[in-house]
C-alpha atoms as a PDB file:
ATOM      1  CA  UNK A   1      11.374   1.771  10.315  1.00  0.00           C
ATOM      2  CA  UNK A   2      11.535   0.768   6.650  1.00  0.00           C
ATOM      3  CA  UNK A   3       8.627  -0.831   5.381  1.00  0.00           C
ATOM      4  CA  UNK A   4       8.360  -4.181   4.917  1.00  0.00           C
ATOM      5  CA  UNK A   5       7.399  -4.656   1.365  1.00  0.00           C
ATOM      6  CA  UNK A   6       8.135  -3.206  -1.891  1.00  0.00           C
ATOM      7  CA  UNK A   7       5.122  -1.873  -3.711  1.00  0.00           C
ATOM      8  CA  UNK A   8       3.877   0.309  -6.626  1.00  0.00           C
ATOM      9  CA  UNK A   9       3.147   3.015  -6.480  1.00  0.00           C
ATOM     10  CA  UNK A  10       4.421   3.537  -2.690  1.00  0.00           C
ATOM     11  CA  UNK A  11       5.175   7.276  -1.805  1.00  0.00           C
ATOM     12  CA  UNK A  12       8.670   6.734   0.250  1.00  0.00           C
ATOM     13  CA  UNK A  13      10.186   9.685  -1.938  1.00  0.00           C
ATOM     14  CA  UNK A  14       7.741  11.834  -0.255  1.00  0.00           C
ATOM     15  CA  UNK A  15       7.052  10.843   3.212  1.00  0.00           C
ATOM     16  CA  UNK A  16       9.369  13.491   4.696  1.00  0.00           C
ATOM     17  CA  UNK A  17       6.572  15.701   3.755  1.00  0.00           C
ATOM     18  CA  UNK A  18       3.635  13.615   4.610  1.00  0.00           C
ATOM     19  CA  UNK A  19       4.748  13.027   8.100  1.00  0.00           C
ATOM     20  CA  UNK A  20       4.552  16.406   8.839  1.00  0.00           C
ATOM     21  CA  UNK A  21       0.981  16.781   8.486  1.00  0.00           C
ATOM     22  CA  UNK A  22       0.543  14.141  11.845  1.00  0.00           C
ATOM     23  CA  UNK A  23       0.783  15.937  14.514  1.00  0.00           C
ATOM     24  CA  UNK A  24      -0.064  13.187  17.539  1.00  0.00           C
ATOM     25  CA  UNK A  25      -3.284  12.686  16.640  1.00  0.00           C
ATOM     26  CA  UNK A  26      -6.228  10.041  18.397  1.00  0.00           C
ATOM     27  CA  UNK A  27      -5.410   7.039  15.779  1.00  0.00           C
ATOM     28  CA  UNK A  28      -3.606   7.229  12.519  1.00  0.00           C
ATOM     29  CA  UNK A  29      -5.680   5.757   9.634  1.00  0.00           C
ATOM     30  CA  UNK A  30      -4.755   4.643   6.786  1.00  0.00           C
ATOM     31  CA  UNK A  31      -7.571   3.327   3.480  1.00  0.00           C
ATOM     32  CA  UNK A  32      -5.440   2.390   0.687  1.00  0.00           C
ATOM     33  CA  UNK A  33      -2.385   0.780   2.711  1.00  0.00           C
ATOM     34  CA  UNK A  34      -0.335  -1.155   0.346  1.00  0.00           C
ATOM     35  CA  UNK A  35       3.314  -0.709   1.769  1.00  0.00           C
ATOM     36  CA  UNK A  36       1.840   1.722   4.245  1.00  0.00           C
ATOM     37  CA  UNK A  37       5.360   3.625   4.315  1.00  0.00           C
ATOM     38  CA  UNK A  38       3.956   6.643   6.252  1.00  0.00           C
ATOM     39  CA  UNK A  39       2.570   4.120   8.855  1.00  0.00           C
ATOM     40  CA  UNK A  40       6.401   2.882   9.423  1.00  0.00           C
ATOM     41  CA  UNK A  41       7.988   6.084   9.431  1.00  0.00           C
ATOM     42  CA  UNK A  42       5.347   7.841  12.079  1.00  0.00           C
ATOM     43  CA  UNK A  43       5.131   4.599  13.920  1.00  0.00           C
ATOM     44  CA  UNK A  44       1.622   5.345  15.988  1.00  0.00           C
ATOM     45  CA  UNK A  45       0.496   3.690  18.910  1.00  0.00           C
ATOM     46  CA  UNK A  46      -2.831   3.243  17.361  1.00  0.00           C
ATOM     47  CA  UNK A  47      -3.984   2.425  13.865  1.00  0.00           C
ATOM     48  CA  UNK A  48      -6.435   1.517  11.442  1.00  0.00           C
ATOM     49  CA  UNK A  49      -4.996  -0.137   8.143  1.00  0.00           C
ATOM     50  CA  UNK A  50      -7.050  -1.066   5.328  1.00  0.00           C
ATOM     51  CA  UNK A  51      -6.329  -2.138   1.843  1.00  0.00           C
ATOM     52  CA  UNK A  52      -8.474  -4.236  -0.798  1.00  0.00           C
ATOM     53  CA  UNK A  53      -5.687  -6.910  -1.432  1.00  0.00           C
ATOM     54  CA  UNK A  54      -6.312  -9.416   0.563  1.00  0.00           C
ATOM     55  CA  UNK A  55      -3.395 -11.538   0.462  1.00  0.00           C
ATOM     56  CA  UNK A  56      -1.788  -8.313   1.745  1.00  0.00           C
ATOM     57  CA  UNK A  57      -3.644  -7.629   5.087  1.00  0.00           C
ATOM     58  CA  UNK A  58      -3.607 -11.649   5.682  1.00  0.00           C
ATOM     59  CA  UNK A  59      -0.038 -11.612   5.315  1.00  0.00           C
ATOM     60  CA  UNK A  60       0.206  -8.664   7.622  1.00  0.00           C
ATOM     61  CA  UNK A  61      -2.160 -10.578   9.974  1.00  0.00           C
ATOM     62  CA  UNK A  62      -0.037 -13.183   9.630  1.00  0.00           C
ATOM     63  CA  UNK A  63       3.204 -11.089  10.648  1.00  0.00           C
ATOM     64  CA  UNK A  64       1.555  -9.747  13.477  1.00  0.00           C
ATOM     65  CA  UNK A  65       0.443 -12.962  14.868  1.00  0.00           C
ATOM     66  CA  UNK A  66       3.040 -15.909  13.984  1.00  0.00           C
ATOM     67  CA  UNK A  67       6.131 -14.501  12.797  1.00  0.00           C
ATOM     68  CA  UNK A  68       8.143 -17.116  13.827  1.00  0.00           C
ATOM     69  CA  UNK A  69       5.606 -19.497  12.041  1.00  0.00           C
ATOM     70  CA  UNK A  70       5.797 -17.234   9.370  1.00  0.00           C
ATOM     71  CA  UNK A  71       9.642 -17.500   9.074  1.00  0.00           C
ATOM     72  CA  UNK A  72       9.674 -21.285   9.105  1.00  0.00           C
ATOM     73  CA  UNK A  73       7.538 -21.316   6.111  1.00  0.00           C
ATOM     74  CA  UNK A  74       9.682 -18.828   4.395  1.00  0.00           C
ATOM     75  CA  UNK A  75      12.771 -20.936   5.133  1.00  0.00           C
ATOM     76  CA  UNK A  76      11.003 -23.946   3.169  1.00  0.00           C
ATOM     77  CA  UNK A  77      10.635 -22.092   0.063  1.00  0.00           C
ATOM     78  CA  UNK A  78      13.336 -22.878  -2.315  1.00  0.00           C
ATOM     79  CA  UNK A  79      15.684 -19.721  -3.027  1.00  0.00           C
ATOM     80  CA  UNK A  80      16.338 -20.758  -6.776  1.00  0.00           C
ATOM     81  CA  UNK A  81      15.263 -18.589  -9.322  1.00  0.00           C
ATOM     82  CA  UNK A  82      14.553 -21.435 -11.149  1.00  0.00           C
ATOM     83  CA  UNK A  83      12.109 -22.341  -8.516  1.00  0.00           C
ATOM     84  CA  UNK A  84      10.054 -18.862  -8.617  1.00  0.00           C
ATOM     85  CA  UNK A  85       7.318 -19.375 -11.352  1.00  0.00           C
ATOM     86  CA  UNK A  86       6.460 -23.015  -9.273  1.00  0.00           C
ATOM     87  CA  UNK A  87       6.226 -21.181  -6.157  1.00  0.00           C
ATOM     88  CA  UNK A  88       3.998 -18.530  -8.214  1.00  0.00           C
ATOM     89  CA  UNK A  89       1.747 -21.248  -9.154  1.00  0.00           C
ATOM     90  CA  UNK A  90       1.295 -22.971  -5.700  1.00  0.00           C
ATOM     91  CA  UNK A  91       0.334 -19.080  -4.529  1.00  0.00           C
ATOM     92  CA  UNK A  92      -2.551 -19.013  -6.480  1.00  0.00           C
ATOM     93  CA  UNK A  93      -3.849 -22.184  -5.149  1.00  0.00           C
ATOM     94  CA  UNK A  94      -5.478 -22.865  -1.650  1.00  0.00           C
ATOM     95  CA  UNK A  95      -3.027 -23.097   1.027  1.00  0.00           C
ATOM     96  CA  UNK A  96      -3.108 -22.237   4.544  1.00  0.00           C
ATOM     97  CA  UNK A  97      -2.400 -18.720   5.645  1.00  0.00           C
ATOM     98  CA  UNK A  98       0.809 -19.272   6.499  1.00  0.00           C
ATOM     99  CA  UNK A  99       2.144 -20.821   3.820  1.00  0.00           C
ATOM    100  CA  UNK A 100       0.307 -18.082   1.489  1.00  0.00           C
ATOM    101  CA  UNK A 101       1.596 -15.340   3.298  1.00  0.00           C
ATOM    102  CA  UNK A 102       5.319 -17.142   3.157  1.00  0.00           C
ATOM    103  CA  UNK A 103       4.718 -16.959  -0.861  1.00  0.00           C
ATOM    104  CA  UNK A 104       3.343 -13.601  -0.830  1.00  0.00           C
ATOM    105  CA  UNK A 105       6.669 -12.481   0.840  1.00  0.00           C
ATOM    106  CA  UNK A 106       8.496 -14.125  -1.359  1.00  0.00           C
ATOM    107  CA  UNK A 107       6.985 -13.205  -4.481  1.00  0.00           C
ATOM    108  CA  UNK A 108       6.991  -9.333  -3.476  1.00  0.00           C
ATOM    109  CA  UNK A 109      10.998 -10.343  -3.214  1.00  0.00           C
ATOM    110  CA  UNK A 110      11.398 -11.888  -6.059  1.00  0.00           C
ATOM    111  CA  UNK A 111       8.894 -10.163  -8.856  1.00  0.00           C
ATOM    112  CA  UNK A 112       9.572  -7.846 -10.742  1.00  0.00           C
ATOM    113  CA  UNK A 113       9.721  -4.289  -9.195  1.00  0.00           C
ATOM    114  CA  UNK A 114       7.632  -5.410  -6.429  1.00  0.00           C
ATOM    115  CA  UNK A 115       4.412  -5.410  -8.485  1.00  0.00           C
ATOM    116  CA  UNK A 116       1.342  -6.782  -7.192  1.00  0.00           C
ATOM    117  CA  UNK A 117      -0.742  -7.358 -10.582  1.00  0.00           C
ATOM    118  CA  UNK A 118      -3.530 -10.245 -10.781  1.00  0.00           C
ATOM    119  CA  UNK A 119      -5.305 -11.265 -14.217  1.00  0.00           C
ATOM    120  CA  UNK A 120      -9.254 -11.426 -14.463  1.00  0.00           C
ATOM    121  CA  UNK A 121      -8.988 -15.062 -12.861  1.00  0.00           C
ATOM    122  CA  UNK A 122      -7.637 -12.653  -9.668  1.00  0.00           C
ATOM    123  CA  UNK A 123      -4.315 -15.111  -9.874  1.00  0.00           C
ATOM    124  CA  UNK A 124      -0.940 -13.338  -9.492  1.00  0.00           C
ATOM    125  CA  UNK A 125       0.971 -12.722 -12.859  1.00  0.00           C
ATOM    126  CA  UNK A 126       4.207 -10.884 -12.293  1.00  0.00           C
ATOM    127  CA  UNK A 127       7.373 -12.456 -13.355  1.00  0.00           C
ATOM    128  CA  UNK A 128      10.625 -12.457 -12.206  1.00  0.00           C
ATOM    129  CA  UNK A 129      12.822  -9.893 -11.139  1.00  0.00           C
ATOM    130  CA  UNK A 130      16.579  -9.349 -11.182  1.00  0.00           C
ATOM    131  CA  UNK A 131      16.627 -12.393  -8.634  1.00  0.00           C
ATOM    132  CA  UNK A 132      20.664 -12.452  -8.048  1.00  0.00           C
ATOM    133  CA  UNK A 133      20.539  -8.788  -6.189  1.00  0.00           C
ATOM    134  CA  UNK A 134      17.992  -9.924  -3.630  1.00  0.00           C
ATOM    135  CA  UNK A 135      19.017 -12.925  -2.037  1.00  0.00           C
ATOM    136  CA  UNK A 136      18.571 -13.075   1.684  1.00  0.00           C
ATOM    137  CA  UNK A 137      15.439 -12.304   3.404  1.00  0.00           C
ATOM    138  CA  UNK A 138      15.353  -9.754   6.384  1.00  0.00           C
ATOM    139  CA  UNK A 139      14.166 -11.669   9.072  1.00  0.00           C
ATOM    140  CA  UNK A 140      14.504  -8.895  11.685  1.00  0.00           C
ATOM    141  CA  UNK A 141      12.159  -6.565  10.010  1.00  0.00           C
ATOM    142  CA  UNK A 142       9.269  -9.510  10.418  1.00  0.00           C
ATOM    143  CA  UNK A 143       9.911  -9.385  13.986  1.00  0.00           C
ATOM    144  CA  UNK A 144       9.905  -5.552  14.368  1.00  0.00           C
ATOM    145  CA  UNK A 145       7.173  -5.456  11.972  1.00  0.00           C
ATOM    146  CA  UNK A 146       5.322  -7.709  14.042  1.00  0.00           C
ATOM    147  CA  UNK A 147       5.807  -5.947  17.437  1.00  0.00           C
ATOM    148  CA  UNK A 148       4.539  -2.562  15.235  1.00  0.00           C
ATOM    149  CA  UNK A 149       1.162  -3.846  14.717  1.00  0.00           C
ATOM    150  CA  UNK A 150       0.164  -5.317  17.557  1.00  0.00           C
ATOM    151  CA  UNK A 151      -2.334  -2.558  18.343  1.00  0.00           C
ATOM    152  CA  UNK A 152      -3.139  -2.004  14.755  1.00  0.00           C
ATOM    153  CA  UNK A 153      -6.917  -3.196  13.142  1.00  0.00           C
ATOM    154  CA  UNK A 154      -6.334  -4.718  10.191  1.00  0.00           C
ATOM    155  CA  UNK A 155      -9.445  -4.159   7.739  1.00  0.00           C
ATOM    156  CA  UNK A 156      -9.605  -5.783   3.833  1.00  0.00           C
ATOM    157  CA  UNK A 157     -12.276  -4.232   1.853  1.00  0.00           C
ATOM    158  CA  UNK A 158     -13.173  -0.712  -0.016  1.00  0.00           C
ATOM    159  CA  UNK A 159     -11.779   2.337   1.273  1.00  0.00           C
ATOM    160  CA  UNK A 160     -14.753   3.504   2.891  1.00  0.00           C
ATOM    161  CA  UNK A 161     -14.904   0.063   5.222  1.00  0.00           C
ATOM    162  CA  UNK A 162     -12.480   2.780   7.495  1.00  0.00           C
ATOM    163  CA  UNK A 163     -16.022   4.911   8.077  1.00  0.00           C
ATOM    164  CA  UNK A 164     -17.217   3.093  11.094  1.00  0.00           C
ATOM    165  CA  UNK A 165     -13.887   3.704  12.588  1.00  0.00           C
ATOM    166  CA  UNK A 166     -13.499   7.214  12.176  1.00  0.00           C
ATOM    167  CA  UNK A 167     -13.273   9.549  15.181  1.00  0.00           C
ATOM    168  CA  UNK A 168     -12.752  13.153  15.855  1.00  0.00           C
ATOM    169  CA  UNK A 169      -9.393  14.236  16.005  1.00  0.00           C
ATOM    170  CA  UNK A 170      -8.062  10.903  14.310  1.00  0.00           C
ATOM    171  CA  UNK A 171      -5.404  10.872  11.091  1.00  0.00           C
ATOM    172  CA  UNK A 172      -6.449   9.882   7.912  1.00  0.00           C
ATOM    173  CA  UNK A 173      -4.287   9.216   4.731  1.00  0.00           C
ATOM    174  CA  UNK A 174      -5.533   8.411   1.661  1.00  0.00           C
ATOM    175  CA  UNK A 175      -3.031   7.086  -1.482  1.00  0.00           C
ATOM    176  CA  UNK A 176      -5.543   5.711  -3.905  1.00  0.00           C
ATOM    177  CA  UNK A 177      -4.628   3.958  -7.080  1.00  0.00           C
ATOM    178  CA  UNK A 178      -4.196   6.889 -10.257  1.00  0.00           C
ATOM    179  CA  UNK A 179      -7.469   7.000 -12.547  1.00  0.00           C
ATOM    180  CA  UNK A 180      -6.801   9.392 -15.703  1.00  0.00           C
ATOM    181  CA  UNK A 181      -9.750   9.358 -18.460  1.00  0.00           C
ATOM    182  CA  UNK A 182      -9.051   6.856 -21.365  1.00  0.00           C
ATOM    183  CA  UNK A 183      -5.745   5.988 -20.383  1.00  0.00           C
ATOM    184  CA  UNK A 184      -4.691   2.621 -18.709  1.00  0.00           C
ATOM    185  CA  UNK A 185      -2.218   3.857 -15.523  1.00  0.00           C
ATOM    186  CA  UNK A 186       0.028   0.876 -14.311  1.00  0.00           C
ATOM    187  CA  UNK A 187      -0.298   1.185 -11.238  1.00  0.00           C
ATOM    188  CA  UNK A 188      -3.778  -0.971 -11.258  1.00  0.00           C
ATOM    189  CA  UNK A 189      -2.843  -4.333  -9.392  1.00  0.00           C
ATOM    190  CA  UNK A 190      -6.199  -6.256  -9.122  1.00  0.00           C
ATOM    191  CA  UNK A 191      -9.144  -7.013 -11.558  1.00  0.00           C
ATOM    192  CA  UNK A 192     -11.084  -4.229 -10.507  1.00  0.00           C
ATOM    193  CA  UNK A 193      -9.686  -0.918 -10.929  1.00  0.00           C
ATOM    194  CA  UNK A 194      -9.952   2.770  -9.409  1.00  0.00           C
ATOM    195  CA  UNK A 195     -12.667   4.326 -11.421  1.00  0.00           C
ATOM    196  CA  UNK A 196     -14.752   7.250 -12.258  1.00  0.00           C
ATOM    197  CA  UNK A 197     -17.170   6.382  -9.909  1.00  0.00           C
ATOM    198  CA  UNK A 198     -14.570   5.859  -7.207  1.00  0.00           C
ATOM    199  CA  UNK A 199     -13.367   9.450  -7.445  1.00  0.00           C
ATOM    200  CA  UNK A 200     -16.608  10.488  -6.367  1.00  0.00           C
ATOM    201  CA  UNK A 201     -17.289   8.207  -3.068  1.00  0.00           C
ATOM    202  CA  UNK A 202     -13.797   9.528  -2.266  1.00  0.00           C
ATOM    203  CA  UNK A 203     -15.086  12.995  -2.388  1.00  0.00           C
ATOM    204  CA  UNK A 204     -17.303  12.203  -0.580  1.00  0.00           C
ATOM    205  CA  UNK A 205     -15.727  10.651   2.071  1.00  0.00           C
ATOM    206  CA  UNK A 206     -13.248  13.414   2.545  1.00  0.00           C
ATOM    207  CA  UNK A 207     -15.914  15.948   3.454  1.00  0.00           C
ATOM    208  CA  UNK A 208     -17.469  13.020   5.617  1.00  0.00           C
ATOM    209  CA  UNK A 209     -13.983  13.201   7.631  1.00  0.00           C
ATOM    210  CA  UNK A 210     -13.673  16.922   7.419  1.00  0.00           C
ATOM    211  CA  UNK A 211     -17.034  16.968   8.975  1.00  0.00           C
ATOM    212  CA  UNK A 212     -16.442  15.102  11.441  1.00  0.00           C
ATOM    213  CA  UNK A 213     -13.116  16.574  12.977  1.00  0.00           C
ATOM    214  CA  UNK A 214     -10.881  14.811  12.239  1.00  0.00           C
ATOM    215  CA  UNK A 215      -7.748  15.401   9.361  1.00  0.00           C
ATOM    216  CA  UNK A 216      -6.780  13.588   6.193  1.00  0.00           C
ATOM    217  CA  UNK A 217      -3.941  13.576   3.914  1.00  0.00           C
ATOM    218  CA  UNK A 218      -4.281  12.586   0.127  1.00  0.00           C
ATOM    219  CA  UNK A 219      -1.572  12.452  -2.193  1.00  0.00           C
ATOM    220  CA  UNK A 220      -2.589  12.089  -5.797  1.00  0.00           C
ATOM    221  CA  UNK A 221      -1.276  12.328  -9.848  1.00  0.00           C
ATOM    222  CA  UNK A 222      -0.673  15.802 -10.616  1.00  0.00           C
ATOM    223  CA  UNK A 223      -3.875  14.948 -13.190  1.00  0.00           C
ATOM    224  CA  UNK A 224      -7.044  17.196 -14.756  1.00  0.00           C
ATOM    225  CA  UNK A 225      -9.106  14.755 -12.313  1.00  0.00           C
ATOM    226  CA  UNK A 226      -7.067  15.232  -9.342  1.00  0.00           C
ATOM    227  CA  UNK A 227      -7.210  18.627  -9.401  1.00  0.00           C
ATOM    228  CA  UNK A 228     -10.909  18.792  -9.636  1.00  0.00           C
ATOM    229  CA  UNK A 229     -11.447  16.305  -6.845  1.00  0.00           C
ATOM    230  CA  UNK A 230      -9.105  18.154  -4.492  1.00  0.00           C
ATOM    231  CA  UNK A 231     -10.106  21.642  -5.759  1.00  0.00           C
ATOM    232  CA  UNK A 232     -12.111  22.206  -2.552  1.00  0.00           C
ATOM    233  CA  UNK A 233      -9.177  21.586  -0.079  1.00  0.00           C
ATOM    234  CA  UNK A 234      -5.542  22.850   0.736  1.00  0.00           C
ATOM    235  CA  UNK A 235      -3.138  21.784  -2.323  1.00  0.00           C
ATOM    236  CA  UNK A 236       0.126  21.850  -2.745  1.00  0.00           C
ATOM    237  CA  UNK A 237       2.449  20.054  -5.471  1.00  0.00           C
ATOM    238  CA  UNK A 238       5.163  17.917  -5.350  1.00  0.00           C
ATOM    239  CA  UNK A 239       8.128  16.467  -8.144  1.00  0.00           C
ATOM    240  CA  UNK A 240       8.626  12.813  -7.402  1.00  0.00           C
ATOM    241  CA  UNK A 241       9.423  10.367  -9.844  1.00  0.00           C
ATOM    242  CA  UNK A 242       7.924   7.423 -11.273  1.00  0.00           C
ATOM    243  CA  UNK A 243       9.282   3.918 -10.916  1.00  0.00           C
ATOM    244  CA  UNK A 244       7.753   1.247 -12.590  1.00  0.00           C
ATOM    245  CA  UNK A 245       8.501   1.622 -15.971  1.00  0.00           C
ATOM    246  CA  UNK A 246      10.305  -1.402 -16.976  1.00  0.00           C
ATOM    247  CA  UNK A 247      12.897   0.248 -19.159  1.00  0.00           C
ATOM    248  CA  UNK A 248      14.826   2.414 -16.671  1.00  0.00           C
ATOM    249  CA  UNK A 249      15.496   5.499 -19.129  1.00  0.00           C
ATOM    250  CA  UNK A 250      11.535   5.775 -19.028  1.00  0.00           C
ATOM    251  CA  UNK A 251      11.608   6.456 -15.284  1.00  0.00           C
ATOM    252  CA  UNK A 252      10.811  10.102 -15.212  1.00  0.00           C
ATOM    253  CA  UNK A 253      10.201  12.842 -12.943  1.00  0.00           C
ATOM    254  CA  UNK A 254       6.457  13.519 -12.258  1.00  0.00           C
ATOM    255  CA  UNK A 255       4.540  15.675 -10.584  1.00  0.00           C
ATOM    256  CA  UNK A 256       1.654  14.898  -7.457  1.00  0.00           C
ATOM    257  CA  UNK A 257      -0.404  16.797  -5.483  1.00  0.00           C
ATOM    258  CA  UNK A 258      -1.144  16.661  -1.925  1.00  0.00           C
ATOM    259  CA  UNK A 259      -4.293  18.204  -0.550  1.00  0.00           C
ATOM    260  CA  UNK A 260      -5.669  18.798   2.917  1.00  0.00           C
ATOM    261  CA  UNK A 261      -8.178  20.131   5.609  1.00  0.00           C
ATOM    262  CA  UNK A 262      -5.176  20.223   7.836  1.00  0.00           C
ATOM    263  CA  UNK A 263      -3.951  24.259   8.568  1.00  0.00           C
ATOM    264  CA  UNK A 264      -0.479  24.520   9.176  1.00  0.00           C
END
């Protein structure tokens, strides 16, 4: 199925390649989730997903738990666009976790291109997006979404929070955020960003998979740094393009690279 949300960064262009590194494996695991478009596609049985926004995995807990709670709380929120920046404000305030994940799915409607961006404060800062093209909300894909991840875990925290999980013969993908020296890459949607030093604990943790049977996927910019943390490992390269420049002439063609320990 599709998935659920709209993110940055998300890799639906290319998961007709992705999916066919999994090849049935033990559980499919997934450390930087976001939209988590592979998971929908291969549909497992059994799954790990992880990602460091935690508004995301609540609202995911959420779906898997109360959708129909979750679609009464939806139905409350005004549809107006003039209606979104109150709603954006109320987010960023306590609420239950219903009614924030009702908001988060309605922001990641509503915003612009689907961004999830917070400001040092951690409150979410996207504005509006072309509001009159998305109107209704797909009600259906809560409730399939839901019966998906029923047997899924749902972790929030670093990537490497998926270590005590790991198992021979499981799945691993790995999407982490873009991290290019000196230069600012947009796809950064929290306060704390993918670093220098986070390139290396994800070496790291690849050979810690690769050690211990089991396969990973990692898709990555086509980047000086890329290539030198994949260099050890299977690569290949891929065109995709990019789309979250605002200005839709600046949406170009780009280049990623997908490394391996899987043969095939």
């Amino acid at each position: 199925m599709n998935p659920l949300f709209r993110w940055a960064g998300s890799k639906r262009q290319i998961v007709p390649v992705l999916k066919k590194y999994w090849k049935n494996n033990n559980t499919y695991i997934e450390a930087f989730a976001g939209s988590a478009c592979l998971f929908f596609e291969i549909e497992p049985g059994n799954a790990i997903i992880n990602d460091l926004n935690k508004n995301l995995i609540d609202t995911y807990r959420v779906i898997r738990n109360d959708p129909y709670l979750l679609i009464e709380n939806i139905d409350r929120l005004s549809k107006k666009k003039k209606n979104y920046y109150t709603i954006r404000k109320e987010f960023n305030n306590s609420l239950s976790l219903i009614e924030k994940a009702a908001m988060f799915f309605y922001l990641n409607k509503f915003c612009f291109n689907g961004l999830y961006r917070t400001n040092k404060k951690g409150e979410f800062n996207v504005p509006i997006g072309k509001f009159s093209t998305a109107r209704e909300f797909d009600y259906d894909s809560i409730l399939l979404t839901s019966q998906l991840l029923q047997n899924v875990i749902l972790l929030n925290g670093d990537f490497e929070s998926i270590i005590p999980y790991l198992n021979e013969g499981d799945f691993v993908y790995l999407d982490p955020p873009f991290w290019t020296e000196g230069e600012k890459i947009f796809s950064d949607y929290q306060a704390t960003s993918f670093g220098k030093e986070d390139i290396v604990r994800l070496q790291k943790l690849l050979k810690k998979i690769d050690y211990m049977g089991a396969n990973f996927v990692v898709s990555y910019l086509d980047s000086t740094e890329g290539n030198q943390m994949l260099s050890e490992w299977e690569v290949s390269k891929i065109q995709t393009k990019r789309f979250i420049a605002g200005n839709v002439h600046n949406r170009r063609s780009v280049y990623e690279i997908i490394a391996t320990n899987i043969k095939i």
